[in-house]
PDB file of N, CA and C in Angstrom:
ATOM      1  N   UNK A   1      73.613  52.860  -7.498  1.00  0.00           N
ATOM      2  CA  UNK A   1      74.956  53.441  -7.550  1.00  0.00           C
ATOM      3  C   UNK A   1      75.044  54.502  -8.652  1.00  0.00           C
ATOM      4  N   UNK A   2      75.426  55.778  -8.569  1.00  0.00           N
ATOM      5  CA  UNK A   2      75.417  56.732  -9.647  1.00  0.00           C
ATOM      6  C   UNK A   2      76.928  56.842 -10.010  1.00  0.00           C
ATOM      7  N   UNK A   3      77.973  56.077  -9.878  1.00  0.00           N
ATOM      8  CA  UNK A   3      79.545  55.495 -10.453  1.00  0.00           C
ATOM      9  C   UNK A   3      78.982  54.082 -10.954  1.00  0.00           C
ATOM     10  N   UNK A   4      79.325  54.145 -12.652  1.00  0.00           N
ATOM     11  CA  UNK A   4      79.170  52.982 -12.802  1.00  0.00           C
ATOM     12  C   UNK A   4      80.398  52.694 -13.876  1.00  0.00           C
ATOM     13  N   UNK A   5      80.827  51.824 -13.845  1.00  0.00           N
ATOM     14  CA  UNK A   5      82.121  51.496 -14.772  1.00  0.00           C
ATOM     15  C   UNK A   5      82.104  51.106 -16.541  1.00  0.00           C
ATOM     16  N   UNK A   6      82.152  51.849 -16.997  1.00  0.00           N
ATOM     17  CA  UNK A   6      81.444  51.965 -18.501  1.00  0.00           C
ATOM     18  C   UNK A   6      82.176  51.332 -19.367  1.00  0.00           C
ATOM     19  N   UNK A   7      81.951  50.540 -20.791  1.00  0.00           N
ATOM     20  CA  UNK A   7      83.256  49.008 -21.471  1.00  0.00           C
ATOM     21  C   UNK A   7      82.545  49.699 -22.541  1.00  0.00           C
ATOM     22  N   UNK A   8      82.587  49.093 -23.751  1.00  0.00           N
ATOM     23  CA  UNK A   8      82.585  49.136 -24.720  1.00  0.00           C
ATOM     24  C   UNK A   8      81.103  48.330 -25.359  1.00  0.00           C
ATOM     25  N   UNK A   9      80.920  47.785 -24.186  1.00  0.00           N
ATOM     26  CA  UNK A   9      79.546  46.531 -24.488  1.00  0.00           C
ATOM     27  C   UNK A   9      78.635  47.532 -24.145  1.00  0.00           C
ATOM     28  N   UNK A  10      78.560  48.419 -22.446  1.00  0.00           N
ATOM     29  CA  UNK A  10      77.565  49.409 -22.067  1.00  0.00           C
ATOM     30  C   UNK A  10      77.410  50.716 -22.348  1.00  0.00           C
ATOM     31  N   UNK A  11      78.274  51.005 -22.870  1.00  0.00           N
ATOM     32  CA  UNK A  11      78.413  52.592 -23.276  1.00  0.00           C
ATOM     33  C   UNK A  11      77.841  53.003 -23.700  1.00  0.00           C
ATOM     34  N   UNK A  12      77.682  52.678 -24.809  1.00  0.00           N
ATOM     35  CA  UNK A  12      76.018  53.706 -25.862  1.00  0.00           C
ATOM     36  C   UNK A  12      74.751  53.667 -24.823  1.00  0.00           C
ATOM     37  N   UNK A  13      74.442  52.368 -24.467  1.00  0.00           N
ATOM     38  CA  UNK A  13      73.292  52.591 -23.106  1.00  0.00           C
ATOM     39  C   UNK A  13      73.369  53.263 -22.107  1.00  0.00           C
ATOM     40  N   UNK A  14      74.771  53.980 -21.829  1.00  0.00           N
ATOM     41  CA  UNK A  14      74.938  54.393 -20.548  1.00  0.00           C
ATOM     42  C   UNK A  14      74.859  55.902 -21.008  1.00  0.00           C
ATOM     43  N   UNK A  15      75.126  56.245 -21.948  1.00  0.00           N
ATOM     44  CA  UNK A  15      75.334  57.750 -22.486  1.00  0.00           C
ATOM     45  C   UNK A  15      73.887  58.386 -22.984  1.00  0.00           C
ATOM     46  N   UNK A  16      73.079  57.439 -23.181  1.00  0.00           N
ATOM     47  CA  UNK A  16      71.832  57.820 -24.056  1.00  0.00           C
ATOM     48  C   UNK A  16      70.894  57.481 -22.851  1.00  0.00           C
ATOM     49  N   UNK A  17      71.323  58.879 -21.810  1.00  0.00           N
ATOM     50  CA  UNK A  17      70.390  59.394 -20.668  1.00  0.00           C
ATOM     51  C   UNK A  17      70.172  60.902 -20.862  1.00  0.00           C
ATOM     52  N   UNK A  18      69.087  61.479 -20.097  1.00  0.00           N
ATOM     53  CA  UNK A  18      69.206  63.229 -19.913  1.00  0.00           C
ATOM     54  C   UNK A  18      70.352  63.049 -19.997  1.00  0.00           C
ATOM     55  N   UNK A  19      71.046  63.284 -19.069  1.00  0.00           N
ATOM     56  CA  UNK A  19      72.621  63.667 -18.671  1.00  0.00           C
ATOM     57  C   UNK A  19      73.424  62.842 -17.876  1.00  0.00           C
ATOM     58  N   UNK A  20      74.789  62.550 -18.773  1.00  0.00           N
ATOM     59  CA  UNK A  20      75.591  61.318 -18.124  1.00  0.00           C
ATOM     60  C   UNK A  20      76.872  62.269 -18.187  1.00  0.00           C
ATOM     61  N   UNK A  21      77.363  62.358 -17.021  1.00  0.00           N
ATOM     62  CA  UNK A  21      79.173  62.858 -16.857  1.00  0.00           C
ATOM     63  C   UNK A  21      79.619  61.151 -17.028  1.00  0.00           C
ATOM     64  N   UNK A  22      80.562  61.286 -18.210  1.00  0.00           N
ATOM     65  CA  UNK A  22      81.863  59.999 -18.345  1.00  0.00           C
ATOM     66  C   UNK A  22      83.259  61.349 -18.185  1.00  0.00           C
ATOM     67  N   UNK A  23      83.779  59.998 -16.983  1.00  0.00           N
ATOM     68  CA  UNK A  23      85.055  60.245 -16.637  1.00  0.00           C
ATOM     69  C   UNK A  23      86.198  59.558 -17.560  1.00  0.00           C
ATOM     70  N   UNK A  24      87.017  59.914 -18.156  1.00  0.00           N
ATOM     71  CA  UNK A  24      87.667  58.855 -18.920  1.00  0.00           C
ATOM     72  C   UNK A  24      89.177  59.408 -18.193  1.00  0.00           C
ATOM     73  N   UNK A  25      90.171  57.811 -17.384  1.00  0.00           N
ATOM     74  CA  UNK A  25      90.797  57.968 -16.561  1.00  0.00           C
ATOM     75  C   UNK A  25      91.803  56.953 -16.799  1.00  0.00           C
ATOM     76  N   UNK A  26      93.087  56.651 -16.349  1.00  0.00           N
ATOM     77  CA  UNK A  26      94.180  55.712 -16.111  1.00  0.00           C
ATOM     78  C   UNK A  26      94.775  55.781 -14.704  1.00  0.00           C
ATOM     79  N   UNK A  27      94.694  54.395 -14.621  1.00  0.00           N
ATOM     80  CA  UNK A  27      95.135  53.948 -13.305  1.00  0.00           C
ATOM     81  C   UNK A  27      96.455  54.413 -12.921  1.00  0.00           C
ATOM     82  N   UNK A  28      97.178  55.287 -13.659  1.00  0.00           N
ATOM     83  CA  UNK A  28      98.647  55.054 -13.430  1.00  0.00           C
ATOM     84  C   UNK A  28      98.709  56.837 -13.407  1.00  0.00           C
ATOM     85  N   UNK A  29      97.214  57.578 -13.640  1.00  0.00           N
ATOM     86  CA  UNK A  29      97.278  59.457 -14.177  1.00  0.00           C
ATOM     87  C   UNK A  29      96.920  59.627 -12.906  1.00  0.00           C
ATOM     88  N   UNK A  30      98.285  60.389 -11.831  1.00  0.00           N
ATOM     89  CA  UNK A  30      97.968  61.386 -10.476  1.00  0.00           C
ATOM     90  C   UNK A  30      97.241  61.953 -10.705  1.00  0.00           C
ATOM     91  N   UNK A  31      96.959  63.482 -12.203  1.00  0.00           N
ATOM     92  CA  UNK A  31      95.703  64.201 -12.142  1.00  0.00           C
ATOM     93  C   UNK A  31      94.256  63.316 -11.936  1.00  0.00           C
ATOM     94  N   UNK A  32      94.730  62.284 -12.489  1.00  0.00           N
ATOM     95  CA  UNK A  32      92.936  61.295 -12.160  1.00  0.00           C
ATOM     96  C   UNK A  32      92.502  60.932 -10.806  1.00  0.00           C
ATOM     97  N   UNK A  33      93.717  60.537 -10.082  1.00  0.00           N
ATOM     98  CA  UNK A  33      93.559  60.180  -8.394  1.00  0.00           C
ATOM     99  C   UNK A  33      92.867  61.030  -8.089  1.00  0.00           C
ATOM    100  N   UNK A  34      93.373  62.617  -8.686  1.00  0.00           N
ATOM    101  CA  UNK A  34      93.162  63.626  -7.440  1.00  0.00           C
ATOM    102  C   UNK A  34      91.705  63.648  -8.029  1.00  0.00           C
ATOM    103  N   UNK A  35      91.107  63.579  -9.183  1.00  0.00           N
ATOM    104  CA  UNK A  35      90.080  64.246  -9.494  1.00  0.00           C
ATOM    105  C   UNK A  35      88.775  63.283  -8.817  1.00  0.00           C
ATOM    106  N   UNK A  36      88.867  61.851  -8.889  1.00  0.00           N
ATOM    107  CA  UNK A  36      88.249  60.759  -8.635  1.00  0.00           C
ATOM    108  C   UNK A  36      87.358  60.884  -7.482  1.00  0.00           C
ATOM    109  N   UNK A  37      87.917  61.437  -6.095  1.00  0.00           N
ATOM    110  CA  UNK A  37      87.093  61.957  -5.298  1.00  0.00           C
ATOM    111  C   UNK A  37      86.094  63.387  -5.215  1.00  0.00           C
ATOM    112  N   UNK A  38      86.672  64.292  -6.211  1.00  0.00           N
ATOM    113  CA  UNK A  38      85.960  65.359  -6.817  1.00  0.00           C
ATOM    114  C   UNK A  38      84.974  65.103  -7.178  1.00  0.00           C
ATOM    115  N   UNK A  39      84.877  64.371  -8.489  1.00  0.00           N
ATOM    116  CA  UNK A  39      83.923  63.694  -8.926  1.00  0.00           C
ATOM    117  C   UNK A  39      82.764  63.204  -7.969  1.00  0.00           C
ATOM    118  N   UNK A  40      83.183  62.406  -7.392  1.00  0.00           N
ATOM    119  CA  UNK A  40      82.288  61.384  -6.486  1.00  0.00           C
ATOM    120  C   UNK A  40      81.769  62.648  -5.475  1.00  0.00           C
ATOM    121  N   UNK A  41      82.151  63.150  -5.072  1.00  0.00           N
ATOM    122  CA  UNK A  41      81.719  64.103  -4.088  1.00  0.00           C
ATOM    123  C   UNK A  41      80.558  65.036  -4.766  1.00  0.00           C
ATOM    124  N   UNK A  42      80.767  65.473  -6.105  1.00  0.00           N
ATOM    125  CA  UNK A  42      79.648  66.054  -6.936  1.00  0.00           C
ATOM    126  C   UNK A  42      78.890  65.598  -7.101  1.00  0.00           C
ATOM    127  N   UNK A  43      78.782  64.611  -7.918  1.00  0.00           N
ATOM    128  CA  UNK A  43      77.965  63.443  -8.330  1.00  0.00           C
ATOM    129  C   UNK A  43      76.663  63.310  -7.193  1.00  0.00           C
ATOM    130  N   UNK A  44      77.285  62.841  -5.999  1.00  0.00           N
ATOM    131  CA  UNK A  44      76.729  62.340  -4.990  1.00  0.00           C
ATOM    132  C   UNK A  44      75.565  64.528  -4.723  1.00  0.00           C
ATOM    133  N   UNK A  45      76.160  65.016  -4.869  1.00  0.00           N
ATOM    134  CA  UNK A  45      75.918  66.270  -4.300  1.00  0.00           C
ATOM    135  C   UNK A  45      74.556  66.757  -5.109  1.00  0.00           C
ATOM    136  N   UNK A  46      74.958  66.918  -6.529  1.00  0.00           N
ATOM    137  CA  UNK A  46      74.161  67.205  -7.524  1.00  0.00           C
ATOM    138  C   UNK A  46      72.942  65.768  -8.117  1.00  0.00           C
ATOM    139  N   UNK A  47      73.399  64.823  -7.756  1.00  0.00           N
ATOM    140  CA  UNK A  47      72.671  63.509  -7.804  1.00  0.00           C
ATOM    141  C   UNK A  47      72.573  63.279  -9.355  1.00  0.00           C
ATOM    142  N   UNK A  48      73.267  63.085 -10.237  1.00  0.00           N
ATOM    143  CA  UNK A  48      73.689  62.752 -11.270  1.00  0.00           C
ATOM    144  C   UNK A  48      74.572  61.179 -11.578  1.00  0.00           C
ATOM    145  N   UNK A  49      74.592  60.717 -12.280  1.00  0.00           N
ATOM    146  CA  UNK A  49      75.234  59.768 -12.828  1.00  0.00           C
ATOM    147  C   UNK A  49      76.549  60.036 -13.650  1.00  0.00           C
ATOM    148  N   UNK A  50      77.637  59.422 -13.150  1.00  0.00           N
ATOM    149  CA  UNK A  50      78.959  59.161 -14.281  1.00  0.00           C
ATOM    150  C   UNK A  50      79.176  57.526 -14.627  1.00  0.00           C
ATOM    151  N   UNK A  51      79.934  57.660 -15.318  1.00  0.00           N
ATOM    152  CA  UNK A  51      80.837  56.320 -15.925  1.00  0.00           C
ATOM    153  C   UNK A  51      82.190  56.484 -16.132  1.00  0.00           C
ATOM    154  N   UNK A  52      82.543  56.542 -15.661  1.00  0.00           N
ATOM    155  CA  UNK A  52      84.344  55.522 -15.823  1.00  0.00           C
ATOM    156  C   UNK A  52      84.621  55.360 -16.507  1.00  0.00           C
ATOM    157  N   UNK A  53      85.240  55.662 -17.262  1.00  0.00           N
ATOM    158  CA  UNK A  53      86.076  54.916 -18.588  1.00  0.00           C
ATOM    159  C   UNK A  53      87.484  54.552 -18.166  1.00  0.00           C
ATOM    160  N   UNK A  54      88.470  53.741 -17.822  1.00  0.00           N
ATOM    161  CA  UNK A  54      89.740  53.023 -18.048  1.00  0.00           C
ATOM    162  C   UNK A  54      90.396  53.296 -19.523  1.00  0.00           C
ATOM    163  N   UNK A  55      90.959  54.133 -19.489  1.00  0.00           N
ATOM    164  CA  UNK A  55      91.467  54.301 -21.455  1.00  0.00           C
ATOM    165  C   UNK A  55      92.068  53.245 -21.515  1.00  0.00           C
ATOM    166  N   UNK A  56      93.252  52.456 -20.673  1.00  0.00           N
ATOM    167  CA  UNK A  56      94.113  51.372 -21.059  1.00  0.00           C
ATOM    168  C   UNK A  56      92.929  49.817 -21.468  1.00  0.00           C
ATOM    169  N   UNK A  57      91.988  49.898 -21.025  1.00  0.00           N
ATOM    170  CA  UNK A  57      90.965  48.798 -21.184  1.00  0.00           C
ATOM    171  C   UNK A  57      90.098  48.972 -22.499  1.00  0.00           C
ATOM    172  N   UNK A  58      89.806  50.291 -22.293  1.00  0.00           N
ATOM    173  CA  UNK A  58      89.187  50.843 -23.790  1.00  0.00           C
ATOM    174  C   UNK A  58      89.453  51.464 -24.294  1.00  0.00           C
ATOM    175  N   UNK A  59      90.700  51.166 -24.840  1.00  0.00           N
ATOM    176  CA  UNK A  59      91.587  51.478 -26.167  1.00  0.00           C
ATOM    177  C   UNK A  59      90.622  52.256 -27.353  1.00  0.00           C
ATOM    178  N   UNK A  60      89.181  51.201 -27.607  1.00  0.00           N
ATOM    179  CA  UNK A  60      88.218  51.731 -28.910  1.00  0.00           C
ATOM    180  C   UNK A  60      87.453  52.622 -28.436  1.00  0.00           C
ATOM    181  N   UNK A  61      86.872  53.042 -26.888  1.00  0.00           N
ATOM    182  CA  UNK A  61      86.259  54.164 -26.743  1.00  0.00           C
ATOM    183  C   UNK A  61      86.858  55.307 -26.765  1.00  0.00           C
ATOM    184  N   UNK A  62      88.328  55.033 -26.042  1.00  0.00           N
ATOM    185  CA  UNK A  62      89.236  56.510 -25.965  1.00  0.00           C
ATOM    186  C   UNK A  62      89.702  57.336 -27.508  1.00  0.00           C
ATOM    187  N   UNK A  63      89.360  56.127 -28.496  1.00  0.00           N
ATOM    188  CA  UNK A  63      89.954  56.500 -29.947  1.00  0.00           C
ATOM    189  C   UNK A  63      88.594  57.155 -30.599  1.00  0.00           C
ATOM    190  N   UNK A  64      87.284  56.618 -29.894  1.00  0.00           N
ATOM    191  CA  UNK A  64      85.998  56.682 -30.612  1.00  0.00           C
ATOM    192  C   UNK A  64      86.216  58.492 -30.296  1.00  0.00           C
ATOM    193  N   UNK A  65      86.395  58.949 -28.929  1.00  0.00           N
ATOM    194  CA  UNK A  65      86.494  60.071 -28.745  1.00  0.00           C
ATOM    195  C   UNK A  65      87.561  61.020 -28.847  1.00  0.00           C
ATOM    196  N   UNK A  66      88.736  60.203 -29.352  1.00  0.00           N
ATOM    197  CA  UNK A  66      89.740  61.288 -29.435  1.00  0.00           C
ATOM    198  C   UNK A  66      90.258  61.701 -28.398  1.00  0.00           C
ATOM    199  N   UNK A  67      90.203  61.021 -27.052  1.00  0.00           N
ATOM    200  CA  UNK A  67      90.819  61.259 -25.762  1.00  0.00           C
ATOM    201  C   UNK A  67      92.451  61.267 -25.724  1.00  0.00           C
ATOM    202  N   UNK A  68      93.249  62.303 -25.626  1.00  0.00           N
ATOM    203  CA  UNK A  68      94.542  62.310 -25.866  1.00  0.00           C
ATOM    204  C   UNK A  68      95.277  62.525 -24.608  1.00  0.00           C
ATOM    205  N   UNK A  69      94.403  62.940 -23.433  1.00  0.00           N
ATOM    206  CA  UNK A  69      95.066  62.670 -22.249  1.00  0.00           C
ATOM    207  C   UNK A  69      94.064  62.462 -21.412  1.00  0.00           C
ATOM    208  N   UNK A  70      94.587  62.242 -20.013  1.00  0.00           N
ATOM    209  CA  UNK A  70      94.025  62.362 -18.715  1.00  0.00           C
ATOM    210  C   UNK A  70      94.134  62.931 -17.647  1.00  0.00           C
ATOM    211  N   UNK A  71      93.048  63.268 -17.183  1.00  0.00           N
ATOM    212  CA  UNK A  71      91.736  63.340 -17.308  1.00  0.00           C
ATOM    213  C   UNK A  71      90.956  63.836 -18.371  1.00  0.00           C
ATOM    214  N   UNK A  72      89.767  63.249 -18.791  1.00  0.00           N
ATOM    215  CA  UNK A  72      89.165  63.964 -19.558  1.00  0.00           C
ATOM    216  C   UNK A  72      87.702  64.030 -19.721  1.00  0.00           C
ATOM    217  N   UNK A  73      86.608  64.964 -19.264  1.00  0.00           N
ATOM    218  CA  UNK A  73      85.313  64.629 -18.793  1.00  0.00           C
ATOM    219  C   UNK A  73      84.474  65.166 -20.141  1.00  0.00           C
ATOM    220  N   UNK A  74      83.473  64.311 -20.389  1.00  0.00           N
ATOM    221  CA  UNK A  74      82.389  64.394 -20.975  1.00  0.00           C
ATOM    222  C   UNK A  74      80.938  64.883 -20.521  1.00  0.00           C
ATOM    223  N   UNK A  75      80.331  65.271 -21.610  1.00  0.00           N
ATOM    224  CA  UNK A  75      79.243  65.615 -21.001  1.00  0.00           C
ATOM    225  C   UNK A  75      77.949  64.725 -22.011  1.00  0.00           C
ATOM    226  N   UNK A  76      77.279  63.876 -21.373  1.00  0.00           N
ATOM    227  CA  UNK A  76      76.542  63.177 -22.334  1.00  0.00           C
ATOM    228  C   UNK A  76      74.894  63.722 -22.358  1.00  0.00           C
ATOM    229  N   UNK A  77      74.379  63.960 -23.867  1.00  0.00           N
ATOM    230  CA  UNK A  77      72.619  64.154 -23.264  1.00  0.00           C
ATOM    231  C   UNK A  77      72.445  63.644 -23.926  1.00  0.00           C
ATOM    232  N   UNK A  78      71.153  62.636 -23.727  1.00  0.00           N
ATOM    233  CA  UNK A  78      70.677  61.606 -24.768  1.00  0.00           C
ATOM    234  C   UNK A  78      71.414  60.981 -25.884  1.00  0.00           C
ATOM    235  N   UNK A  79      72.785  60.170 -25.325  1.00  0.00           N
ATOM    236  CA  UNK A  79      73.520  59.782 -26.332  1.00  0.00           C
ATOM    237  C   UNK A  79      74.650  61.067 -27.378  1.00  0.00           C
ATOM    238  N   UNK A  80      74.383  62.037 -27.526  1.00  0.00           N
ATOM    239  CA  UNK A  80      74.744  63.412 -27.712  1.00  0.00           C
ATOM    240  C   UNK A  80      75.873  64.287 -27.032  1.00  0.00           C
ATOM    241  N   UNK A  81      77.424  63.728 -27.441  1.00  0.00           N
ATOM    242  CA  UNK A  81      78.135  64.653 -26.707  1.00  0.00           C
ATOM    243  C   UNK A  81      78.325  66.131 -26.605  1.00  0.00           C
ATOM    244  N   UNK A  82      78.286  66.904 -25.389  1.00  0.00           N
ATOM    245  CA  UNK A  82      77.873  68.148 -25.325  1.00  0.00           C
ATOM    246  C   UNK A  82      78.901  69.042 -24.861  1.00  0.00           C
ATOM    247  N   UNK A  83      79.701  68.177 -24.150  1.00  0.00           N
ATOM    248  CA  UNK A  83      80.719  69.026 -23.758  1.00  0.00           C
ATOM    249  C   UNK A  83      82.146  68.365 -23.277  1.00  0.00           C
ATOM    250  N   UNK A  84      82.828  68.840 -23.568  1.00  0.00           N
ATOM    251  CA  UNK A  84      84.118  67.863 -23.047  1.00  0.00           C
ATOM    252  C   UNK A  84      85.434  69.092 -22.233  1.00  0.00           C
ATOM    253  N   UNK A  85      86.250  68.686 -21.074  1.00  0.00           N
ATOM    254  CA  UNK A  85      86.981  69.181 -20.280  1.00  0.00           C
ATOM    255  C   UNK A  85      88.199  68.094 -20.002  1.00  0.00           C
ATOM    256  N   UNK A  86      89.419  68.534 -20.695  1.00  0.00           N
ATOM    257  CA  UNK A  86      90.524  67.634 -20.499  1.00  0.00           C
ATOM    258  C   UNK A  86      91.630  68.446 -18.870  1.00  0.00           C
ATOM    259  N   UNK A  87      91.815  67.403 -18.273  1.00  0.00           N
ATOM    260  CA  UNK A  87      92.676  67.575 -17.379  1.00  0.00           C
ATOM    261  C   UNK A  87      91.334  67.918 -15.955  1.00  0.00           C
ATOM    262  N   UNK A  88      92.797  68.345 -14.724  1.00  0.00           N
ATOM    263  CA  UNK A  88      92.247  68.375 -13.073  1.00  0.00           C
ATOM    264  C   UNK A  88      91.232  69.462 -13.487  1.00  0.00           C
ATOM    265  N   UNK A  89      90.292  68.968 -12.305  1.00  0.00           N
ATOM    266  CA  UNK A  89      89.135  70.225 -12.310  1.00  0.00           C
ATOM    267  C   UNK A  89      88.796  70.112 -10.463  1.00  0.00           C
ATOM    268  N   UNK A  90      88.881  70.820  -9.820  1.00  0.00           N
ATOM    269  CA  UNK A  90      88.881  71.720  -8.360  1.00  0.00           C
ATOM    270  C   UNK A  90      87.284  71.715  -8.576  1.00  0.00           C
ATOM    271  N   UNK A  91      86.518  71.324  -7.137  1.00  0.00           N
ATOM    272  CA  UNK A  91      85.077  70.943  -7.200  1.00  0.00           C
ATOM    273  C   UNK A  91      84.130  71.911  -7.686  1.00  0.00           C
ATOM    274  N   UNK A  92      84.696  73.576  -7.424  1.00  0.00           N
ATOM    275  CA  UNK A  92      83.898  74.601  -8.236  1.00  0.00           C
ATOM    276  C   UNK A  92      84.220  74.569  -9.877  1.00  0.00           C
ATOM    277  N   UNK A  93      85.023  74.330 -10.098  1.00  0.00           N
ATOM    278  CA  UNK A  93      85.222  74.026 -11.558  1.00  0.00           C
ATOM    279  C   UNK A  93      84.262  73.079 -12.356  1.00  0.00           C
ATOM    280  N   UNK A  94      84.433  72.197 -11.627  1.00  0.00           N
ATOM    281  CA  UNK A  94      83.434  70.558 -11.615  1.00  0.00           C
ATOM    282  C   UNK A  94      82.104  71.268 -12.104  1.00  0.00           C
ATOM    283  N   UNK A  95      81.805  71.637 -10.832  1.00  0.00           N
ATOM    284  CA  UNK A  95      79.942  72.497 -10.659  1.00  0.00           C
ATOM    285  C   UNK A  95      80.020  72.636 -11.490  1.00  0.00           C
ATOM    286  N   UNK A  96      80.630  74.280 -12.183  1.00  0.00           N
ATOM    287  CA  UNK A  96      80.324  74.575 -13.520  1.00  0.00           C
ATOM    288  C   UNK A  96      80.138  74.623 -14.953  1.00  0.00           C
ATOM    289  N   UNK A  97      81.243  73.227 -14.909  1.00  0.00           N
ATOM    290  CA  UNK A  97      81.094  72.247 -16.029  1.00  0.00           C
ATOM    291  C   UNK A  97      80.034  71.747 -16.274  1.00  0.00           C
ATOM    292  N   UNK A  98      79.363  71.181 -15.300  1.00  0.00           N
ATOM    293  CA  UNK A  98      77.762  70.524 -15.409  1.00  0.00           C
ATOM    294  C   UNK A  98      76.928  71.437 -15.341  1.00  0.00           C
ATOM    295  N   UNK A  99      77.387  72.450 -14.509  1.00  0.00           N
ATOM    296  CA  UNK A  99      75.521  73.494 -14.117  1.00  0.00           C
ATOM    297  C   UNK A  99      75.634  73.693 -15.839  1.00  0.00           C
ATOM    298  N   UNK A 100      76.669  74.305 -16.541  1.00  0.00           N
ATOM    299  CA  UNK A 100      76.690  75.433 -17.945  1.00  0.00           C
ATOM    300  C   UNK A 100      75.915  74.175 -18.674  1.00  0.00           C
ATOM    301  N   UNK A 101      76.279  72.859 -18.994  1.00  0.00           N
ATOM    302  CA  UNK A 101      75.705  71.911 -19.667  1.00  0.00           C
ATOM    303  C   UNK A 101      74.552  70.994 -19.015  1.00  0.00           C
ATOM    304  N   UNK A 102      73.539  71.297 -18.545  1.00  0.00           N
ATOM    305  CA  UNK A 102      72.521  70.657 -17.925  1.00  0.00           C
ATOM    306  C   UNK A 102      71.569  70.504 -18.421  1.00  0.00           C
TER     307      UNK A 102
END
């Protein structure tokens, strides 16, 4: 599965790959609905890995990063955050978020 749901227990393991997109999202943020299948549709396209983040569940990751709204995408390399994009992103947007940081 290249969606995997990321806590506070897996995270550092999950980030300290080449390259990990974390989604950090709330169940209750429309911009996240819409983006959720974006995502997945890339992911699957470009064959990459994300993680999930739930901010309401991980209160200490969303603070570790300073996440102040939602949506908000990361860019992970070897543990190493590289890039970050708050709010909706439209699937060419997506692309270029990852192609620029790869």
């Amino acid at each position: 599965n290249m969606i995997t749901e990321g806590n506070l227990e897996n995270f550092d393991m999950q980030i300290n790959k080449d390259f990990m997109l974390v989604d950090f999202y709330a169940t209750w943020c429309g911009p996240c609905k819409m983006l959720a299948p974006v995502v997945k549709e890339v992911v699957k396209e470009q064959n990459i890995e994300v993680t999930v983040i739930d901010i309401d569940n991980n209160i200490e990751l969303a603070q570790r990063y300073a996440v102040m709204s939602v949506p908000t995408l990361m860019i992970f390399k070897n543990g190493e955050l590289k890039a970050v994009n708050t709010g909706y992103l439209h699937k060419e947007a997506l692309l270029e978020f990852i192609n620029q940081n790869k």
